[in-house]
C-alpha atoms as a PDB file:
ATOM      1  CA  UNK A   1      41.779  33.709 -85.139  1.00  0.00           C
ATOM      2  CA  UNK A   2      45.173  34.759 -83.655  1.00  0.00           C
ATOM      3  CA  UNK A   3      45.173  32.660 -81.143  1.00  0.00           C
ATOM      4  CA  UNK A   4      45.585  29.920 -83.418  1.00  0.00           C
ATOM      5  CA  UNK A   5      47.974  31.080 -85.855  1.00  0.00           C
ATOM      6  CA  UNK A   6      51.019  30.645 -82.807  1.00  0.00           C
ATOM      7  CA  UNK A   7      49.763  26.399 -82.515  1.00  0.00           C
ATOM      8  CA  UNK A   8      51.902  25.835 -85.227  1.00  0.00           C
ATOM      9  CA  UNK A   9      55.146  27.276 -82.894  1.00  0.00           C
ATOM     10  CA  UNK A  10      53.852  25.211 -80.283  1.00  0.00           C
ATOM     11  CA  UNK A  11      52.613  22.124 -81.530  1.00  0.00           C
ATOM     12  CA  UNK A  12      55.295  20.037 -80.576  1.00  0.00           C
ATOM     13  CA  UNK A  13      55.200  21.799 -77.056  1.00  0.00           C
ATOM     14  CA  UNK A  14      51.324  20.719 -77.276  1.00  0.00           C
ATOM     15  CA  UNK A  15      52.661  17.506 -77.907  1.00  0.00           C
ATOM     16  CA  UNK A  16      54.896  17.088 -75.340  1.00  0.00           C
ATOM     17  CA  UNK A  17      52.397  18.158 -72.849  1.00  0.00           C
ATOM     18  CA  UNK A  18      49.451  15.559 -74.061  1.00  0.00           C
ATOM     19  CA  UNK A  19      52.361  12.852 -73.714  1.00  0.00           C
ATOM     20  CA  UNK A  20      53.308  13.758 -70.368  1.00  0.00           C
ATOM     21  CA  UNK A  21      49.135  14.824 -69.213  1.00  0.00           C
ATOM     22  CA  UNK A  22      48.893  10.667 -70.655  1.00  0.00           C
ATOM     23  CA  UNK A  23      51.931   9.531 -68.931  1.00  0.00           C
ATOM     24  CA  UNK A  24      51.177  11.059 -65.733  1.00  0.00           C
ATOM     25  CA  UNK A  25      47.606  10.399 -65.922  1.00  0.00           C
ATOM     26  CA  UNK A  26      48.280   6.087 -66.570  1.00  0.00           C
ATOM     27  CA  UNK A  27      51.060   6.265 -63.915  1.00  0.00           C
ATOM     28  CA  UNK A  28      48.335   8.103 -61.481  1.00  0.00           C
ATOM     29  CA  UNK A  29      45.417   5.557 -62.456  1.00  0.00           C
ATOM     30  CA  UNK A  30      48.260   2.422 -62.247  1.00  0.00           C
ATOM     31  CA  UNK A  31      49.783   3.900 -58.634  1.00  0.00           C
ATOM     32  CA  UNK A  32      48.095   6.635 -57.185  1.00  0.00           C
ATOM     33  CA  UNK A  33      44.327   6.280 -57.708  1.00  0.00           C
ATOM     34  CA  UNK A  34      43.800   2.380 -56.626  1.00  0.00           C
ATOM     35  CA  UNK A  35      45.656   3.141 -52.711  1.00  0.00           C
ATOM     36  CA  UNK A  36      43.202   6.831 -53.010  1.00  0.00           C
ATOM     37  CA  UNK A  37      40.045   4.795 -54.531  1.00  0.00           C
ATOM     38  CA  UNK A  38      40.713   1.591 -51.659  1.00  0.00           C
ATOM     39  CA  UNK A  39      41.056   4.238 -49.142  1.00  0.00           C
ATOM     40  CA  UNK A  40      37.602   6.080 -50.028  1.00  0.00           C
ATOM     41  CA  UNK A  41      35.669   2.510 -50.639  1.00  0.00           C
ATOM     42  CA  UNK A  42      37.428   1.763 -47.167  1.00  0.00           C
ATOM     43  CA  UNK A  43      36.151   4.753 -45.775  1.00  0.00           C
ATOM     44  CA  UNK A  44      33.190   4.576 -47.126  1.00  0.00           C
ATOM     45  CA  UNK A  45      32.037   0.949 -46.230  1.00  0.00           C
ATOM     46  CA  UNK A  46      33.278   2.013 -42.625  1.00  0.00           C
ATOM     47  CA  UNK A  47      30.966   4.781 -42.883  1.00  0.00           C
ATOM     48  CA  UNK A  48      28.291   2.536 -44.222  1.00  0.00           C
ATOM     49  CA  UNK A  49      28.978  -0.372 -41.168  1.00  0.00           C
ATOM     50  CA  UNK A  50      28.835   2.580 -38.504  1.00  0.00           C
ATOM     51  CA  UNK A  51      25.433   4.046 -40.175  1.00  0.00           C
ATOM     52  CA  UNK A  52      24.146   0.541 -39.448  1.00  0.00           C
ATOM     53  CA  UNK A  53      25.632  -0.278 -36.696  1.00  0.00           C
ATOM     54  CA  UNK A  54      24.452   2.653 -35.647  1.00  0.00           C
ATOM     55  CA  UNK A  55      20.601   1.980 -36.627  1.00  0.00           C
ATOM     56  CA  UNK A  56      21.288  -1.510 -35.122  1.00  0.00           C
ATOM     57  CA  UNK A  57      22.100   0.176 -31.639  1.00  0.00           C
ATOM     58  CA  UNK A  58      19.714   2.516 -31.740  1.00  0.00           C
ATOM     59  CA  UNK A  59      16.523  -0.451 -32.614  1.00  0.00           C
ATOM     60  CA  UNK A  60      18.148  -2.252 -30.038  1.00  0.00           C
ATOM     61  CA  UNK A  61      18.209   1.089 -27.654  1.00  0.00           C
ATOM     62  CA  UNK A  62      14.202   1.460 -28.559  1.00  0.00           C
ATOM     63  CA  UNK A  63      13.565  -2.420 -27.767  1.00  0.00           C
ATOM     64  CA  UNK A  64      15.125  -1.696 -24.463  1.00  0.00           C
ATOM     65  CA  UNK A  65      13.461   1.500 -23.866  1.00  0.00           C
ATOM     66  CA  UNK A  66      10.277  -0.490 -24.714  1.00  0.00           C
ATOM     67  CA  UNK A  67      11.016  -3.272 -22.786  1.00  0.00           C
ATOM     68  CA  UNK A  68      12.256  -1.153 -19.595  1.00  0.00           C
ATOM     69  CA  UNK A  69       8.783   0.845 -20.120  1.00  0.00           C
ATOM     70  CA  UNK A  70       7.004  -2.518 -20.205  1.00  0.00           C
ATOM     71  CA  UNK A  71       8.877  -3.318 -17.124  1.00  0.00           C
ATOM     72  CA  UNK A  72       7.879  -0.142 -15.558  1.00  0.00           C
ATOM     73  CA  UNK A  73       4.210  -0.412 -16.105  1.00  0.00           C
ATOM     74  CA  UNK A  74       4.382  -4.148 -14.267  1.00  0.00           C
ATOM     75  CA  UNK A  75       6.140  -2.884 -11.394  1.00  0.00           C
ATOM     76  CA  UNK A  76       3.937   0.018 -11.585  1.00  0.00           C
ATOM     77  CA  UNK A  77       0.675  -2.675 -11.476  1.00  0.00           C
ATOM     78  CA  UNK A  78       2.205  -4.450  -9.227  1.00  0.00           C
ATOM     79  CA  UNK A  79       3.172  -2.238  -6.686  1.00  0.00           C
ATOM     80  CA  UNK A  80      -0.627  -1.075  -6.842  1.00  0.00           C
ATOM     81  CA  UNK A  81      -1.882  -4.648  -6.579  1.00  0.00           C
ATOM     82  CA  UNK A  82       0.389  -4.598  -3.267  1.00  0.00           C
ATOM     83  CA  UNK A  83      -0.645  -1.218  -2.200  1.00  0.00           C
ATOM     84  CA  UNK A  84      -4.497  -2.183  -2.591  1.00  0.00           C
ATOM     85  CA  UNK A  85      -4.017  -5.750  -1.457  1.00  0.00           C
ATOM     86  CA  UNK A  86      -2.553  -4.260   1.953  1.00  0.00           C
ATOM     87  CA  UNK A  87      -5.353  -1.895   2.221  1.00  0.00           C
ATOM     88  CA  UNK A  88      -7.684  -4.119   1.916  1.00  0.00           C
ATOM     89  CA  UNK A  89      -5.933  -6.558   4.562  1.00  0.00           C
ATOM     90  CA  UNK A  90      -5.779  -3.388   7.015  1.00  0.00           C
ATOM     91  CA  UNK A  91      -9.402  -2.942   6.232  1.00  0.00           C
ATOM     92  CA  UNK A  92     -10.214  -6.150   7.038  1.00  0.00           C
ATOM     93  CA  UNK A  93      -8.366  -6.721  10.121  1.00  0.00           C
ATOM     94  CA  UNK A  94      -9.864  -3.105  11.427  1.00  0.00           C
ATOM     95  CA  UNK A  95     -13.329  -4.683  10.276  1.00  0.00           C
ATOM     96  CA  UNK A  96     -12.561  -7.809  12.315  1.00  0.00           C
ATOM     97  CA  UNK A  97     -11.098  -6.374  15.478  1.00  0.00           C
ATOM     98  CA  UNK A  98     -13.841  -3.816  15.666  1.00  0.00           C
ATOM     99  CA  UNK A  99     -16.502  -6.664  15.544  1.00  0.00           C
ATOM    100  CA  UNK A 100     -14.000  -8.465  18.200  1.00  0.00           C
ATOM    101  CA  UNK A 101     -14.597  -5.699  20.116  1.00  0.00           C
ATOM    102  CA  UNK A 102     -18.321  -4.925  19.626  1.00  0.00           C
ATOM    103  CA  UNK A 103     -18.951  -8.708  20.584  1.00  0.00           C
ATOM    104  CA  UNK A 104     -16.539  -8.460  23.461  1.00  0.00           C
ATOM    105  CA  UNK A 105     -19.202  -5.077  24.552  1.00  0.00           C
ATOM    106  CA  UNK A 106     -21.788  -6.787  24.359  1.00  0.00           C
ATOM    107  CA  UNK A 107     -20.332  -9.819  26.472  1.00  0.00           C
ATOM    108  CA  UNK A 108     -19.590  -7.794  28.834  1.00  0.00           C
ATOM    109  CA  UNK A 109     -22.946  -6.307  28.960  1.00  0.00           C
ATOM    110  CA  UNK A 110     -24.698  -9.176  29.078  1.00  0.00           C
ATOM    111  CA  UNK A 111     -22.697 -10.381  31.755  1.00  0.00           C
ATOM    112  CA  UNK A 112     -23.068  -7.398  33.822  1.00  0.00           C
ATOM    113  CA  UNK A 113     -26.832  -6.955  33.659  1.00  0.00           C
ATOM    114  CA  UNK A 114     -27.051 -10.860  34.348  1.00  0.00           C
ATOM    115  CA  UNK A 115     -24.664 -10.093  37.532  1.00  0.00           C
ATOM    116  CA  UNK A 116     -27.222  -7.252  38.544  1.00  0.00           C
ATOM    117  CA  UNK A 117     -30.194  -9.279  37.577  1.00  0.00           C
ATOM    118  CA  UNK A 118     -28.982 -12.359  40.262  1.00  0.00           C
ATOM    119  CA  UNK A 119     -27.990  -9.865  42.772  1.00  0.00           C
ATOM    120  CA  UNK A 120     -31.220  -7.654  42.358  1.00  0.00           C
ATOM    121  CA  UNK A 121     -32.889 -11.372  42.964  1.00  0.00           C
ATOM    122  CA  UNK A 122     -30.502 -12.275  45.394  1.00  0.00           C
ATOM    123  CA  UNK A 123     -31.113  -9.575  47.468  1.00  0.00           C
ATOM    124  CA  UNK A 124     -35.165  -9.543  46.975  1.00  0.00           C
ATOM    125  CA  UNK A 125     -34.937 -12.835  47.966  1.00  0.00           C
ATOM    126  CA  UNK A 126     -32.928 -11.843  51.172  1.00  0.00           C
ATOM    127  CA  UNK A 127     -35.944  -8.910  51.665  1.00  0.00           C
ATOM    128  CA  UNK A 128     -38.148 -11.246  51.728  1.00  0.00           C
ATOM    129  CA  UNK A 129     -36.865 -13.895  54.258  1.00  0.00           C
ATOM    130  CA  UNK A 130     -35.872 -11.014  56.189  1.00  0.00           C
ATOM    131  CA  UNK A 131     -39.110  -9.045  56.074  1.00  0.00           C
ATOM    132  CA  UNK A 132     -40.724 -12.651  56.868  1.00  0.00           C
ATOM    133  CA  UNK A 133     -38.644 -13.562  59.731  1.00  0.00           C
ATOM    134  CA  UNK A 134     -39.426  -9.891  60.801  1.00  0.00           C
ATOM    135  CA  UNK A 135     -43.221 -10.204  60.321  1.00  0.00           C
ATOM    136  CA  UNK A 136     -43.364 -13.315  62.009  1.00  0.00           C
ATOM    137  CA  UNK A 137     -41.184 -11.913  65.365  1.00  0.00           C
ATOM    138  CA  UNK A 138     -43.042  -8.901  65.100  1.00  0.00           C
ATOM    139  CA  UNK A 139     -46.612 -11.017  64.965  1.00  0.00           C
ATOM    140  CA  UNK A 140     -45.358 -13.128  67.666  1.00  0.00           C
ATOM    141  CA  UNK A 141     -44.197 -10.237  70.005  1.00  0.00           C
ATOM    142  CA  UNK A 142     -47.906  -8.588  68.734  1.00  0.00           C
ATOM    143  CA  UNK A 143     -49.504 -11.469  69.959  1.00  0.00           C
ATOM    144  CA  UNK A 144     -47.906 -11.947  73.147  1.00  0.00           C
ATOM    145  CA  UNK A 145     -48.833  -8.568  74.542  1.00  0.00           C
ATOM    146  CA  UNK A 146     -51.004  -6.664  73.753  1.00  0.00           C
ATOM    147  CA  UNK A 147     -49.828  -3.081  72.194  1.00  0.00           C
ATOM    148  CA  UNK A 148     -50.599   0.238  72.167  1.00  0.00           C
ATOM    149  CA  UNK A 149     -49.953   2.676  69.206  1.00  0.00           C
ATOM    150  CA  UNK A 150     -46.608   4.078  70.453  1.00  0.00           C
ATOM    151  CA  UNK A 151     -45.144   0.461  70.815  1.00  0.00           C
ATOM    152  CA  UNK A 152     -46.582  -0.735  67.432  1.00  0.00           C
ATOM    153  CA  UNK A 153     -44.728   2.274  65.943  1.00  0.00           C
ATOM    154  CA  UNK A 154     -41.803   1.127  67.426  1.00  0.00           C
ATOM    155  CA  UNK A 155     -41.958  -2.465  66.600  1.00  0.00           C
ATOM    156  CA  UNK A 156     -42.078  -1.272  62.424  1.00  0.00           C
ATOM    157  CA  UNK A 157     -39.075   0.792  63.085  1.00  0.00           C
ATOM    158  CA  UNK A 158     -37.012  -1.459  64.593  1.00  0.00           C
ATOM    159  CA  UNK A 159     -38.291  -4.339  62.618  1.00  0.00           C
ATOM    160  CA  UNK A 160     -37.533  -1.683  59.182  1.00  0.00           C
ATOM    161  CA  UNK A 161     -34.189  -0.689  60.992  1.00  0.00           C
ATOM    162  CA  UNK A 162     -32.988  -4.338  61.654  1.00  0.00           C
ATOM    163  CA  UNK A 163     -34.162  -5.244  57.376  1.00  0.00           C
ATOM    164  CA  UNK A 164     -31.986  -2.245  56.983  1.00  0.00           C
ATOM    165  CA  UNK A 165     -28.995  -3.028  58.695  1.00  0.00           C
ATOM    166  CA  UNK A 166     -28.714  -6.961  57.636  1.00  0.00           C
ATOM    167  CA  UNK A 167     -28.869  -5.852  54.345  1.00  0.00           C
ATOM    168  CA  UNK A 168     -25.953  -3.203  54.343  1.00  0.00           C
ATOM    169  CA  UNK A 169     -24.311  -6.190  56.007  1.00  0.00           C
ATOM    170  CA  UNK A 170     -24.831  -8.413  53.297  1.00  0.00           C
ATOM    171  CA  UNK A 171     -23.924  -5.704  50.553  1.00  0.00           C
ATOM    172  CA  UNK A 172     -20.336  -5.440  52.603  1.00  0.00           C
ATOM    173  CA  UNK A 173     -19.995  -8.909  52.063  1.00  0.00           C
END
């Protein structure tokens, strides 16, 4: 092999190269390597702390989330309780003033065909004393003189004319 046959010119060259590879090598692993090595462990436990700090946020961002939905759907039930509750108190108060009112009708009724009923009876009543008190003047006129057709006539009109006009009187009052 020819490449082999020139080692022997530079052996000691080889030599002096392994020495200084070995020298250069301990005073890398003795100087250099421990302030490179602490700097990449350094590096990497910071790396490793911010991964889980990282995971740590982000569990407690999904707790939060979780809790904030939880929070959500309460206000969410609630708010519908409130909504509902209300309706239901609006239902019931329309309920109760439209019975108010329907009971307050039917007062009103009541009272008004008991007002007609006494004045219907009221004024019957009236009729009658008046058609009596008529009957018996017209009887006692009858019977005084004697009448002919044409006055009798005229005794029911006036007698039905007077009944008439005390009871317009009566209604004015």
């Amino acid at each position: 092999m020819p490449q082999f046959e020139q080692v022997s010119v530079f052996g000691s060259l080889i030599f002096w190269s392994v020495i200084s590879f070995a020298l250069l090598f301990f005073l890398l692993k003795r100087f250099a390597f421990p302030p490179i090595l602490e700097a990449i462990e350094m590096r990497e436990k910071k790396i490793r702390t911010d991964i889980e700090d990282s995971e740590k946020l982000k569990e407690e961002a999904q707790k939060i989330k979780q809790e904030l939905e939880e929070t959500l759907k309460a206000a969410h039930g609630k708010a519908e309780t409130i909504v509902q509750l209300a309706h239901d108190e609006a239902k019931k108060a329309q309920e109760k003033s439209l019975q108010e009112t329907e009971a307050k009708v039917r007062q009103i009724q009541k009272d008004a065909e008991q007002e007609v009923q006494s004045s219907r009876n009221k004024l019957l009543q009236e009729i009658r004393s008046y058609t009596a008190a008529l009957t018996i003047a017209s009887t006692e006129k009858f019977l005084k003189k004697a009448l002919n057709e044409d006055d009798k006539k005229r005794l029911v009109e006036e007698s039905i004319e007077q009944v008439v006009q005390e009871l317009e009187k009566r209604q004015r009052n």
